[in-house]
C-alpha atoms as a PDB file:
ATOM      1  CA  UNK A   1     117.403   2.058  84.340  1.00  0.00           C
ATOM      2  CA  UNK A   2     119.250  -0.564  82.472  1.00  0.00           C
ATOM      3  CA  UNK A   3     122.521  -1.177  83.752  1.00  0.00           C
ATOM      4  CA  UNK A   4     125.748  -1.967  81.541  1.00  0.00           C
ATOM      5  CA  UNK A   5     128.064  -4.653  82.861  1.00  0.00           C
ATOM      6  CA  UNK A   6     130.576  -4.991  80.385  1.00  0.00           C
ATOM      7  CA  UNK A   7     132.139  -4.059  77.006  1.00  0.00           C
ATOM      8  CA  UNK A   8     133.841  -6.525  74.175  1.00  0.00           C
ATOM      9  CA  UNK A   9     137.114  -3.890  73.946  1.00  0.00           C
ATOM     10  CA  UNK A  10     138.046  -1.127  76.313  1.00  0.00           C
ATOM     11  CA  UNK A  11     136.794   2.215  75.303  1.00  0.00           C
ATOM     12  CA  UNK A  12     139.122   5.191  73.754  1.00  0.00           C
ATOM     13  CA  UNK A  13     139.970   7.399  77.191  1.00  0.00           C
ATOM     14  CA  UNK A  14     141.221   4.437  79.444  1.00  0.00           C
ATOM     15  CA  UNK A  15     144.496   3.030  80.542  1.00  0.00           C
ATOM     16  CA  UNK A  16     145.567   0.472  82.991  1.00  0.00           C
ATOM     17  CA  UNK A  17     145.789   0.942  86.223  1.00  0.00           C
ATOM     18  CA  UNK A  18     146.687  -2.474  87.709  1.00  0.00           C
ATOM     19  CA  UNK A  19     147.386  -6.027  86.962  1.00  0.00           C
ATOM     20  CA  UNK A  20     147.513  -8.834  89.251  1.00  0.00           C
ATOM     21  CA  UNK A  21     148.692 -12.525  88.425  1.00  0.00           C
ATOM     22  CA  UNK A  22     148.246 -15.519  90.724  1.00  0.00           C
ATOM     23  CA  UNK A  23     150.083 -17.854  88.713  1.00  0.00           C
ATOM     24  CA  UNK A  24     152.851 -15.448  89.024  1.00  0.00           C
ATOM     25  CA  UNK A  25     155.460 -17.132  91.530  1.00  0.00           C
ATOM     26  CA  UNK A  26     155.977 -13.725  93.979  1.00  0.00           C
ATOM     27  CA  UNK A  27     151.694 -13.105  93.682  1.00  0.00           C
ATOM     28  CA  UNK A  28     150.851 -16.349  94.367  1.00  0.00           C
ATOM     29  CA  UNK A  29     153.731 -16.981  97.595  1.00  0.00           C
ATOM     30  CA  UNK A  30     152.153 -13.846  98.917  1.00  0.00           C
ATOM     31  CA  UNK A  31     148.418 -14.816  98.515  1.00  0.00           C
ATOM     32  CA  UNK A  32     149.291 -18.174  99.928  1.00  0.00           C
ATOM     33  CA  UNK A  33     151.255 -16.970 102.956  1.00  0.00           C
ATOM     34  CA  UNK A  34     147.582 -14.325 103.545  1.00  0.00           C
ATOM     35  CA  UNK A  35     145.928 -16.925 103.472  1.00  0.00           C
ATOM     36  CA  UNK A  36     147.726 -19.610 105.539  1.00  0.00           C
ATOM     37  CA  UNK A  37     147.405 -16.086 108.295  1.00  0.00           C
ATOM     38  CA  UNK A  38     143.752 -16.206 107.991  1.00  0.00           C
ATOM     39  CA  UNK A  39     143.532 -20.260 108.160  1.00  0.00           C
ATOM     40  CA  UNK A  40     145.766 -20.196 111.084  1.00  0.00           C
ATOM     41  CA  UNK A  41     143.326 -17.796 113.086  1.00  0.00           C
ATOM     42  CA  UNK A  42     140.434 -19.211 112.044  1.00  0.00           C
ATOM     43  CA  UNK A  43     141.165 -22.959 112.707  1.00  0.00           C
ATOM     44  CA  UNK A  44     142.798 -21.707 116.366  1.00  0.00           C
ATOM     45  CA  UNK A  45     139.475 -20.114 116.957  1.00  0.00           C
ATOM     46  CA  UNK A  46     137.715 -23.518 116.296  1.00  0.00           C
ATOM     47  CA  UNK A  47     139.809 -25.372 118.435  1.00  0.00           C
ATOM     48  CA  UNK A  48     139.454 -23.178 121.672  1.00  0.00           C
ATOM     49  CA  UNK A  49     135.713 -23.551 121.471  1.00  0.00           C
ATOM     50  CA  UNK A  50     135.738 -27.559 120.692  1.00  0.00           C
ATOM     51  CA  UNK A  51     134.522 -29.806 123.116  1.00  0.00           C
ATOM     52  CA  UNK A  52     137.397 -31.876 122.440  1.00  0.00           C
ATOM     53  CA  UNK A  53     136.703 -34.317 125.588  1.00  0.00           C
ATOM     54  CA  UNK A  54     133.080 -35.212 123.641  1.00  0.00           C
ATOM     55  CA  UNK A  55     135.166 -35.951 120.574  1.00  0.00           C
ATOM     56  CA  UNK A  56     133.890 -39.418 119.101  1.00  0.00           C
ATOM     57  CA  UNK A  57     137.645 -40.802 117.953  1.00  0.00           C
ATOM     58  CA  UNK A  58     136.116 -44.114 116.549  1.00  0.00           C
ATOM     59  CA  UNK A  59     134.313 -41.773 114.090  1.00  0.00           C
ATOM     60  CA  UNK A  60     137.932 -39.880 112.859  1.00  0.00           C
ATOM     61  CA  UNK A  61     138.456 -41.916 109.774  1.00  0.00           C
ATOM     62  CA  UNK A  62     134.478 -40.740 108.860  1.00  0.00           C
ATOM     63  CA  UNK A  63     134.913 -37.272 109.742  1.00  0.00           C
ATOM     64  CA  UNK A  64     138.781 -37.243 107.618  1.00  0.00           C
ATOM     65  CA  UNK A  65     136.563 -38.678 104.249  1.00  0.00           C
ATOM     66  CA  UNK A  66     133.938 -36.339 104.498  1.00  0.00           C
ATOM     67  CA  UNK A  67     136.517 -33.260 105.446  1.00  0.00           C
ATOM     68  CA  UNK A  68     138.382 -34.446 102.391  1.00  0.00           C
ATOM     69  CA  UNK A  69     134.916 -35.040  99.908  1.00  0.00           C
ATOM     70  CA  UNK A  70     133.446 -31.353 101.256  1.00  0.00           C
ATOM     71  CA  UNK A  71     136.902 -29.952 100.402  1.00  0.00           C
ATOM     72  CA  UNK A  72     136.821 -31.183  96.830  1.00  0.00           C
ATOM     73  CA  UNK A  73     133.134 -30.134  96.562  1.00  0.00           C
ATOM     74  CA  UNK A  74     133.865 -26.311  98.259  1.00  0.00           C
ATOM     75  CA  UNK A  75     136.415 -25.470  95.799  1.00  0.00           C
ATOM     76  CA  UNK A  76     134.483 -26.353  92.625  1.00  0.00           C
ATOM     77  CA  UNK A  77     131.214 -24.500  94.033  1.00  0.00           C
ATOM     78  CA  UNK A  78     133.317 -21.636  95.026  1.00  0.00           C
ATOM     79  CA  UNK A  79     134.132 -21.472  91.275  1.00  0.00           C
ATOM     80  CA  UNK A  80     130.824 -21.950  90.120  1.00  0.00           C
ATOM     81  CA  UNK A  81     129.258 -19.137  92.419  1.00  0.00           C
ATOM     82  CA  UNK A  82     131.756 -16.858  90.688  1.00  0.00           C
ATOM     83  CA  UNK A  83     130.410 -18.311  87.181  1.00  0.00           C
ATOM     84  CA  UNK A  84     126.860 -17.804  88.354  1.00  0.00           C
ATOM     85  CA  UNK A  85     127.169 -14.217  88.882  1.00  0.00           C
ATOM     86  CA  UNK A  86     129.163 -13.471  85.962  1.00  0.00           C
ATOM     87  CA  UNK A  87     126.888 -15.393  83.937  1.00  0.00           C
ATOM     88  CA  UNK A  88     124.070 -13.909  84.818  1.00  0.00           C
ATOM     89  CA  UNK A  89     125.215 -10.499  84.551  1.00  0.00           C
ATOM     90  CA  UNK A  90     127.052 -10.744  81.129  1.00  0.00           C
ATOM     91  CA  UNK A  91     126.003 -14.306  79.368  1.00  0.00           C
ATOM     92  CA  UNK A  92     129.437 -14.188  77.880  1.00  0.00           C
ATOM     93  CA  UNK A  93     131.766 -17.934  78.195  1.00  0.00           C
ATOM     94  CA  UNK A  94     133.293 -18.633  81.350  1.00  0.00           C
ATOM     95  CA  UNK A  95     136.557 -19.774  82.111  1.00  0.00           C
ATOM     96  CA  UNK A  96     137.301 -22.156  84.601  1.00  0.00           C
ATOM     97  CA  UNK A  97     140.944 -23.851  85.812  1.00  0.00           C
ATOM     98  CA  UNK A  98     143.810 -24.285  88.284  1.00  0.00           C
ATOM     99  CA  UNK A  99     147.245 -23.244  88.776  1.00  0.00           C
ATOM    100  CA  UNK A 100     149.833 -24.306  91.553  1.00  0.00           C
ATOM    101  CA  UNK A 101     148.518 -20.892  93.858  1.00  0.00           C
ATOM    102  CA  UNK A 102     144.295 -21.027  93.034  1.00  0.00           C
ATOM    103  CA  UNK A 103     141.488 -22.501  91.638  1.00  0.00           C
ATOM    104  CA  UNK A 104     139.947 -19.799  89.047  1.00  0.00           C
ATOM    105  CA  UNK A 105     136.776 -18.840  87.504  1.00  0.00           C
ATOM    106  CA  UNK A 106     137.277 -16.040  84.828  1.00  0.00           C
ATOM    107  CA  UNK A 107     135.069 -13.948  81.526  1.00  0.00           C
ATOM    108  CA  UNK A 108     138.324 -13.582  79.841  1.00  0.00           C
ATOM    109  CA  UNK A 109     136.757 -12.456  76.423  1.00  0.00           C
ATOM    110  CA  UNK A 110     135.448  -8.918  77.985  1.00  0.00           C
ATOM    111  CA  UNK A 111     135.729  -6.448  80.193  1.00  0.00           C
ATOM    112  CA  UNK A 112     133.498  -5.859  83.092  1.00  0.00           C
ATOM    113  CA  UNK A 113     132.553  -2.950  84.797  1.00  0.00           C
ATOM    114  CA  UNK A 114     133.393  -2.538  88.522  1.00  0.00           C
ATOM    115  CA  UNK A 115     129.970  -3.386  89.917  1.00  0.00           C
ATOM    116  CA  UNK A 116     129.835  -6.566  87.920  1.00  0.00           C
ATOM    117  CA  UNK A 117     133.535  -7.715  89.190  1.00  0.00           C
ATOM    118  CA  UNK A 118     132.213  -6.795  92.622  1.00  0.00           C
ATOM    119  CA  UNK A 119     129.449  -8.935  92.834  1.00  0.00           C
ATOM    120  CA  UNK A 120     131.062 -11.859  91.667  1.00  0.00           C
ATOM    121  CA  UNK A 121     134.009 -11.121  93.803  1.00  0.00           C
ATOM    122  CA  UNK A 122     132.022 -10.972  96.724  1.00  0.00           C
ATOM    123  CA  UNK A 123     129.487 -14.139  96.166  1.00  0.00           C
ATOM    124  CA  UNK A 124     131.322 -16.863  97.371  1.00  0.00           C
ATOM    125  CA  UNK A 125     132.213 -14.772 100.258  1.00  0.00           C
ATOM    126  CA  UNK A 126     129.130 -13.973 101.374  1.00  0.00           C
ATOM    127  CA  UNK A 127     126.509 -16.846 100.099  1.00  0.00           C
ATOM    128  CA  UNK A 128     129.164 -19.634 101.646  1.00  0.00           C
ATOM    129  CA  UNK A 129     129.593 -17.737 104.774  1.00  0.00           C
ATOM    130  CA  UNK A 130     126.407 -17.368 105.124  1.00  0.00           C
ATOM    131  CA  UNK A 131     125.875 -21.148 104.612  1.00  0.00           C
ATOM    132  CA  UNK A 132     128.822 -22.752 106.525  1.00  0.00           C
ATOM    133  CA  UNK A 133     129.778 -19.829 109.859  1.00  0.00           C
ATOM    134  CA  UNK A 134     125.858 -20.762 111.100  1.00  0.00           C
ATOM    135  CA  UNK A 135     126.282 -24.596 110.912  1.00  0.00           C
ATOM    136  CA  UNK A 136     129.439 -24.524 112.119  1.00  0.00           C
ATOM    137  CA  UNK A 137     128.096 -23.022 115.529  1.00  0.00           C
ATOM    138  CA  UNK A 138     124.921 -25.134 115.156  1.00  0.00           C
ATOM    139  CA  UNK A 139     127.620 -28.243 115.206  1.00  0.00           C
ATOM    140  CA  UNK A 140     129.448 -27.291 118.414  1.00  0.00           C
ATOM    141  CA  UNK A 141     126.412 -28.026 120.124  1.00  0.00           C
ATOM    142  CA  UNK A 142     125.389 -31.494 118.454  1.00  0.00           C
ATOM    143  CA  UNK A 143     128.688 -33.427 117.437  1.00  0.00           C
ATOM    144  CA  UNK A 144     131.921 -32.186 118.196  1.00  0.00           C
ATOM    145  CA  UNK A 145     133.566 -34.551 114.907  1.00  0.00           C
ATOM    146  CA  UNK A 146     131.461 -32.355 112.479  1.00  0.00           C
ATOM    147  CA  UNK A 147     132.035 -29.291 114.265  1.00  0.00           C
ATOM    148  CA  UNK A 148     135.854 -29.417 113.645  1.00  0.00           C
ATOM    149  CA  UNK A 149     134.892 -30.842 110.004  1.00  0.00           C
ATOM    150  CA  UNK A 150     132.952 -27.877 108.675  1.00  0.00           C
ATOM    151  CA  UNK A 151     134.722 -25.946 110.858  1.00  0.00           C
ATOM    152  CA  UNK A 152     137.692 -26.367 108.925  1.00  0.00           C
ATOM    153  CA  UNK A 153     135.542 -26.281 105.635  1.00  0.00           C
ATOM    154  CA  UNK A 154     135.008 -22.692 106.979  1.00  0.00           C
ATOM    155  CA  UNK A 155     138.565 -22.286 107.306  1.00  0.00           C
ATOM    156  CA  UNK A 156     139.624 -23.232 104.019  1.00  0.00           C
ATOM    157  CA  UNK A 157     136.414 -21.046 102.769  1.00  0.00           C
ATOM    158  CA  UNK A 158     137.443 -18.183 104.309  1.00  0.00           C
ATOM    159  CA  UNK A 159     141.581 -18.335 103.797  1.00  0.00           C
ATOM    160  CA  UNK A 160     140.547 -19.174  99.684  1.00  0.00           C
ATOM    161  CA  UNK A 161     138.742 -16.064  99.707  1.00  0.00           C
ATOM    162  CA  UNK A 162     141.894 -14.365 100.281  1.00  0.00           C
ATOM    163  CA  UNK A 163     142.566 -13.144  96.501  1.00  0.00           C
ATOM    164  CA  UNK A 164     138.706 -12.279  96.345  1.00  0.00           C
ATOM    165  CA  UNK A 165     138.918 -10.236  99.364  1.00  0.00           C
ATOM    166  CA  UNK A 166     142.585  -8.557  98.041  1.00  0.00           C
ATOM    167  CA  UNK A 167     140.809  -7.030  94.619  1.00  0.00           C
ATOM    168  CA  UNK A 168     137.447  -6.622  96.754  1.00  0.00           C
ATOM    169  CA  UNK A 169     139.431  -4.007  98.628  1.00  0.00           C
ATOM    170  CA  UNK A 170     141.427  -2.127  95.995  1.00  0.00           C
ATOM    171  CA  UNK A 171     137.830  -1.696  94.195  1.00  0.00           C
ATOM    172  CA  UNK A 172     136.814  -0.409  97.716  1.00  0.00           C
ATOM    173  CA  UNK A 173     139.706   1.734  98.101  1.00  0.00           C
ATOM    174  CA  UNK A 174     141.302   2.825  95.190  1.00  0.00           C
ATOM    175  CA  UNK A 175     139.338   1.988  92.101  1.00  0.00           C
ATOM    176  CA  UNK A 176     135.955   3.733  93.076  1.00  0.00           C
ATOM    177  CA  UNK A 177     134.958   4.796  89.976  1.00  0.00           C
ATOM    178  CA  UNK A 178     131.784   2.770  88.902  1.00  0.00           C
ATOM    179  CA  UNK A 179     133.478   2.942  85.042  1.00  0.00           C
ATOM    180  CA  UNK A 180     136.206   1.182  85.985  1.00  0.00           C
ATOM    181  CA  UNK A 181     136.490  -2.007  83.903  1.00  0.00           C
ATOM    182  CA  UNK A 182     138.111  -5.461  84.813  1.00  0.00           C
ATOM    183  CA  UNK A 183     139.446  -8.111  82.220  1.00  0.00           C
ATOM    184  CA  UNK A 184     139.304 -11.450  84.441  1.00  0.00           C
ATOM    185  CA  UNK A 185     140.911 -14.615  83.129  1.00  0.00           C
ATOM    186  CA  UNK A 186     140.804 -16.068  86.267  1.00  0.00           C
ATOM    187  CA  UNK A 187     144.344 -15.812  87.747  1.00  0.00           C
ATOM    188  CA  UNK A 188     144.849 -12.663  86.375  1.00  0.00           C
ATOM    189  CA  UNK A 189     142.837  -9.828  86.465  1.00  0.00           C
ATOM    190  CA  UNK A 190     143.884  -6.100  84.341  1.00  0.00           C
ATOM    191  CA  UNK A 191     141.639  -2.918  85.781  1.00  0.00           C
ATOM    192  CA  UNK A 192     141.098   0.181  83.369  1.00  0.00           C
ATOM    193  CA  UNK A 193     139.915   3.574  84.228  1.00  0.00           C
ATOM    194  CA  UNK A 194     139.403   6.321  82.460  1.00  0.00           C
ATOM    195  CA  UNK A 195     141.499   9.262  82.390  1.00  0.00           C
END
């Protein structure tokens, strides 16, 4: 069964049901504060399990470079993994940008159905955690400098997924329908569902 991911125009029998905004000054204060929360756990986590006494402090100035380099790195292939999904799914232009609140990756020229916005809502989420929670632990056990690097790659991973993880759950919780549609420009995202 072929599956439809998007349309060009939203069909007759739908209205909107939500918009969201990062750039918006009250959105993006209250995705930054969610996700200074979920930094603030997860880097307190990583410090009560460092080996701080093994900690290498002629190596600080390496491990500060290649925190900084892996940061710059994270949030363009954070983007890109969105882009990668949407592209496959609807070959349609991408959008790609950044405002004061977020980095963005966006299809703003259609409107894509629920289970397309999922999965690319979800990919960086789950391939990068995937790829960066398992060599953090690996590090704690080899080199305590590049266990509180990635470790805090995995922090800002996980605290940048915040906005992902906010529409994630009103498509888990209130927008079930499969036809809802999503218009994504990247910080802003419109939802549609049918009447």
């Amino acid at each position: 069964m072929e599956h439809k991911d998007f349309e060009f125009e939203v069909p007759e029998g739908y209205r909107q049901v939500y918009h969201i905004d990062a750039a918006d000054k009250k959105t993006g204060l209250k995705l930054t504060l969610g996700a200074m929360a979920i930094m603030i756990v997860v880097v307190a986590v990583l410090f009560v399990f460092a080996d701080l006494k093994s900690l290498d402090f002629g190596k600080l100035i390496e491990y500060d470079l290649a925190f900084i380099g892996i940061a710059l790195v994270y949030i363009v292939v954070h983007e890109l993994t969105h882009g990668a999904v949407y592209n496959a799914l609807t070959h349609q232009k991408l959008r790609f940008g950044i405002t004061w609140s977020a980095a963005f990756c966006g299809v703003p020229d259609i409107y894509t159905y629920r289970r397309t916005a999922l999965l690319s809502l979800v990919a960086p989420l789950t391939v990068w955690t995937i790829v960066l929670l398992p060599l953090t632990i690996w590090l704690r056990g080899v080199d305590t400098g590049w266990y509180i690097t990635i470790g805090l790659i995995f922090a800002i991973h996980i605290s940048g997924c915040v906005g992902d993880m906010y529409v994630t759950w009103l498509f888990l919780t209130k927008y079930k329908d499969p036809r809802t549609l999503m218009r994504d420009t990247g910080p802003e995202q419109w939802m549609y569902a049918p009447e």
